[in-house]
Protein backbone atom coordinates (compact mmCIF):
# COMPACT_ATOMS: atom_id res chain seq x y z
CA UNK A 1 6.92 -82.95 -39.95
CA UNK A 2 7.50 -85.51 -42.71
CA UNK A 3 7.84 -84.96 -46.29
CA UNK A 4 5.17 -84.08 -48.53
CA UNK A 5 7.17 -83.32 -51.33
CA UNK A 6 10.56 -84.35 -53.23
CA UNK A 7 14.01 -82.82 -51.13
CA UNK A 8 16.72 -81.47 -51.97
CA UNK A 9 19.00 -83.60 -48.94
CA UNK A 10 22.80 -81.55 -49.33
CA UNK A 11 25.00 -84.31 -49.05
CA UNK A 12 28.90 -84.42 -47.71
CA UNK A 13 31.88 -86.45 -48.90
CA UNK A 14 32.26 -88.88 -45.66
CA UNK A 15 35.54 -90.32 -46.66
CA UNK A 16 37.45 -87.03 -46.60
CA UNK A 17 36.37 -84.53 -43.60
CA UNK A 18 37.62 -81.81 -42.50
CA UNK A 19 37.78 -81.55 -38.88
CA UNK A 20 38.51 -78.41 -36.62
CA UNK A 21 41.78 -79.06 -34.52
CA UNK A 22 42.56 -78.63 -30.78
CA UNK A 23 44.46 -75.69 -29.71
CA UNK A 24 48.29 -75.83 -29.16
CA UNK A 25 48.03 -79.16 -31.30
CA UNK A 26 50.46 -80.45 -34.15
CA UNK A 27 49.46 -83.43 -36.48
CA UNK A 28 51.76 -84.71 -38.70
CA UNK A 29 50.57 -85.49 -42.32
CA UNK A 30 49.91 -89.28 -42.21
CA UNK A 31 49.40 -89.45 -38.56
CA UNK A 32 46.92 -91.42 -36.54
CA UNK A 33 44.04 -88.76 -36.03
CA UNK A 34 41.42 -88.73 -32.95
CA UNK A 35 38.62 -86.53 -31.94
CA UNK A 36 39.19 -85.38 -28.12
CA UNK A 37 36.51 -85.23 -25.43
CA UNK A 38 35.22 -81.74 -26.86
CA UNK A 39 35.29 -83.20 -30.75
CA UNK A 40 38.51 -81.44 -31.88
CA UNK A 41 41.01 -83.45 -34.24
CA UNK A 42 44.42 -84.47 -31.80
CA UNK A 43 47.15 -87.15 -32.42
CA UNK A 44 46.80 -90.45 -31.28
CA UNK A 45 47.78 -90.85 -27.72
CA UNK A 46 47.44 -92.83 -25.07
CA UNK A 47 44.12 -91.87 -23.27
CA UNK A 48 40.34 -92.80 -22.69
CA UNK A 49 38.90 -90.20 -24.09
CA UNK A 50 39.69 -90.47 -27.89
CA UNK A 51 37.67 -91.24 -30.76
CA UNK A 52 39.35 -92.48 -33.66
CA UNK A 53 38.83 -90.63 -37.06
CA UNK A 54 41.22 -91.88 -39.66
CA UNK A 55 44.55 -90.68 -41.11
CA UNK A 56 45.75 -86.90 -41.43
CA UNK A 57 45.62 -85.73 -44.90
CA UNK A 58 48.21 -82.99 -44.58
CA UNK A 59 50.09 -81.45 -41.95
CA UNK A 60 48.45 -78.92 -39.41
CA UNK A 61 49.98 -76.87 -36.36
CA UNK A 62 47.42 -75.05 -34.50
CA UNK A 63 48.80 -72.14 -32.22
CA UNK A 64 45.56 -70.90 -31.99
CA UNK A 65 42.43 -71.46 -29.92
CA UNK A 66 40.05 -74.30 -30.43
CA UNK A 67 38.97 -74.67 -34.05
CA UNK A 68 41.32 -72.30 -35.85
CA UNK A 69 42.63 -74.48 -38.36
CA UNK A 70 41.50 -77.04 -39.48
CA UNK A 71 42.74 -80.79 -40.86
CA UNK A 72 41.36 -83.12 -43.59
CA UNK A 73 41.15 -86.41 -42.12
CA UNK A 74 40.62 -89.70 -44.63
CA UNK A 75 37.99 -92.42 -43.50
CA UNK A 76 36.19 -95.37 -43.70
CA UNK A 77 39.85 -97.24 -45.07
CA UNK A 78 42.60 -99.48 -43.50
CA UNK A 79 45.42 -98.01 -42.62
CA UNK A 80 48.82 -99.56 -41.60
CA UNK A 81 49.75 -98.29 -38.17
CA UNK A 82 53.11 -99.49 -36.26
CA UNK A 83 52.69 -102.15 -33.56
CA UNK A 84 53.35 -101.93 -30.40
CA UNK A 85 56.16 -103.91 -28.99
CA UNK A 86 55.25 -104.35 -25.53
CA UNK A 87 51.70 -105.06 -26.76
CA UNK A 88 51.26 -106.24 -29.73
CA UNK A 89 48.68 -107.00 -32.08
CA UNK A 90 49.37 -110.63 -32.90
CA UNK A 91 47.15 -112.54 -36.03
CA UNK A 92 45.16 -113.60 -33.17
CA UNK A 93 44.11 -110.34 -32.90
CA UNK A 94 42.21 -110.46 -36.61
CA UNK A 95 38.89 -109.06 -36.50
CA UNK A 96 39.03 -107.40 -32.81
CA UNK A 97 39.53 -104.38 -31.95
CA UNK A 98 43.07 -102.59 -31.01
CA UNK A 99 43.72 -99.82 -29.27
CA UNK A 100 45.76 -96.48 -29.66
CA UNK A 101 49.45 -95.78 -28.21
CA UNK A 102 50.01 -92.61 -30.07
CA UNK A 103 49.51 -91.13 -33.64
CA UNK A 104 51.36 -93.82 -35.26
CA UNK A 105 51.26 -97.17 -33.44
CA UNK A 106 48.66 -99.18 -32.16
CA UNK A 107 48.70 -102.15 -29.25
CA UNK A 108 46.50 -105.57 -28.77
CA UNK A 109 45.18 -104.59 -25.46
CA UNK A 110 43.18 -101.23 -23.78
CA UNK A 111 46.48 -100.99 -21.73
CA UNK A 112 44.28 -101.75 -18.03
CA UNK A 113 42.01 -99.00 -19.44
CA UNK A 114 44.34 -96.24 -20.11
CA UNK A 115 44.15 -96.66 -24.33
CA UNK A 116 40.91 -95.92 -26.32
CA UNK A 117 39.65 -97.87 -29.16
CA UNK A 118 41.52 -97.94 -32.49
CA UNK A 119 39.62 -99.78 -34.69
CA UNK A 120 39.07 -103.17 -36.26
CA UNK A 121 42.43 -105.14 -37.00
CA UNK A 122 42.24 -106.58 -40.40
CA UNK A 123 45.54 -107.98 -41.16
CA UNK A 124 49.10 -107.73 -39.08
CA UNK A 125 52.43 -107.87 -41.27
CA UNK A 126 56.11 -107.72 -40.13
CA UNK A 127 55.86 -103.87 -40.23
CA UNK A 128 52.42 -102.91 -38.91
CA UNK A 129 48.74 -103.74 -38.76
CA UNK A 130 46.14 -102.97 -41.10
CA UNK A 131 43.27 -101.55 -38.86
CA UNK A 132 39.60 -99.98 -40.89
């Protein structure tokens, strides 16, 4: 039914999330941080069923099941990530996506479909690539 009247819409902070994290899962505070197929935070790593979220906020070990803790996750900025030497992203590579190796470097290529998506590449330096 549509709106008759003014809303009250609650709002949430889409920069800085907070994101439930696999079980038996570590991330590192600044790592690369993915949802997995069921939507929990992981590392980066190389597989075809992540969904980049950002960078980890803090540091996180989950020993528990699914969801237990929990990990604040920054968005919606570029982040330097490390580049892959056997694939890397190359200035070419400036405004395409690259791809995930694990939760700190990232690679030109989808790896012959074994790497999912990163994120947009916008700028490469001698020590990393800027991807948003």
């Amino acid at each position: 039914m549509a709106l008759a009247a003014d809303r009250d819409t609650p709002m949430k902070d889409g920069e800085l999330i907070q994101v439930p994290v696999a079980t038996a899962v570590h991330i590192y505070a600044g790592a690369l941080v993915a949802a997995n197929a069921t939507g929990y935070a992981t590392p980066g790593a190389t597989s075809t069923t992540l969904t980049y979220l950002g960078r980890a906020e803090e540091n996180v070990n989950n020993t528990g099941a699914d969801g237990a803790k929990t990990v604040k996750v920054r968005r919606r900025k570029a982040f330097k990530w490390l580049n892959s030497g056997a694939d890397a992203v190359t200035q070419a590579s400036l405004g395409k996506t690259c791809y995930i190796v694990d939760d700190q470097t990232v690679a030109a290529t989808n790896g012959t479909n074994t790497r999912s998506a990163a994120g947009i590449v916008v700028g490469v330096d001698s020590d990393g690539v800027w991807v948003y």
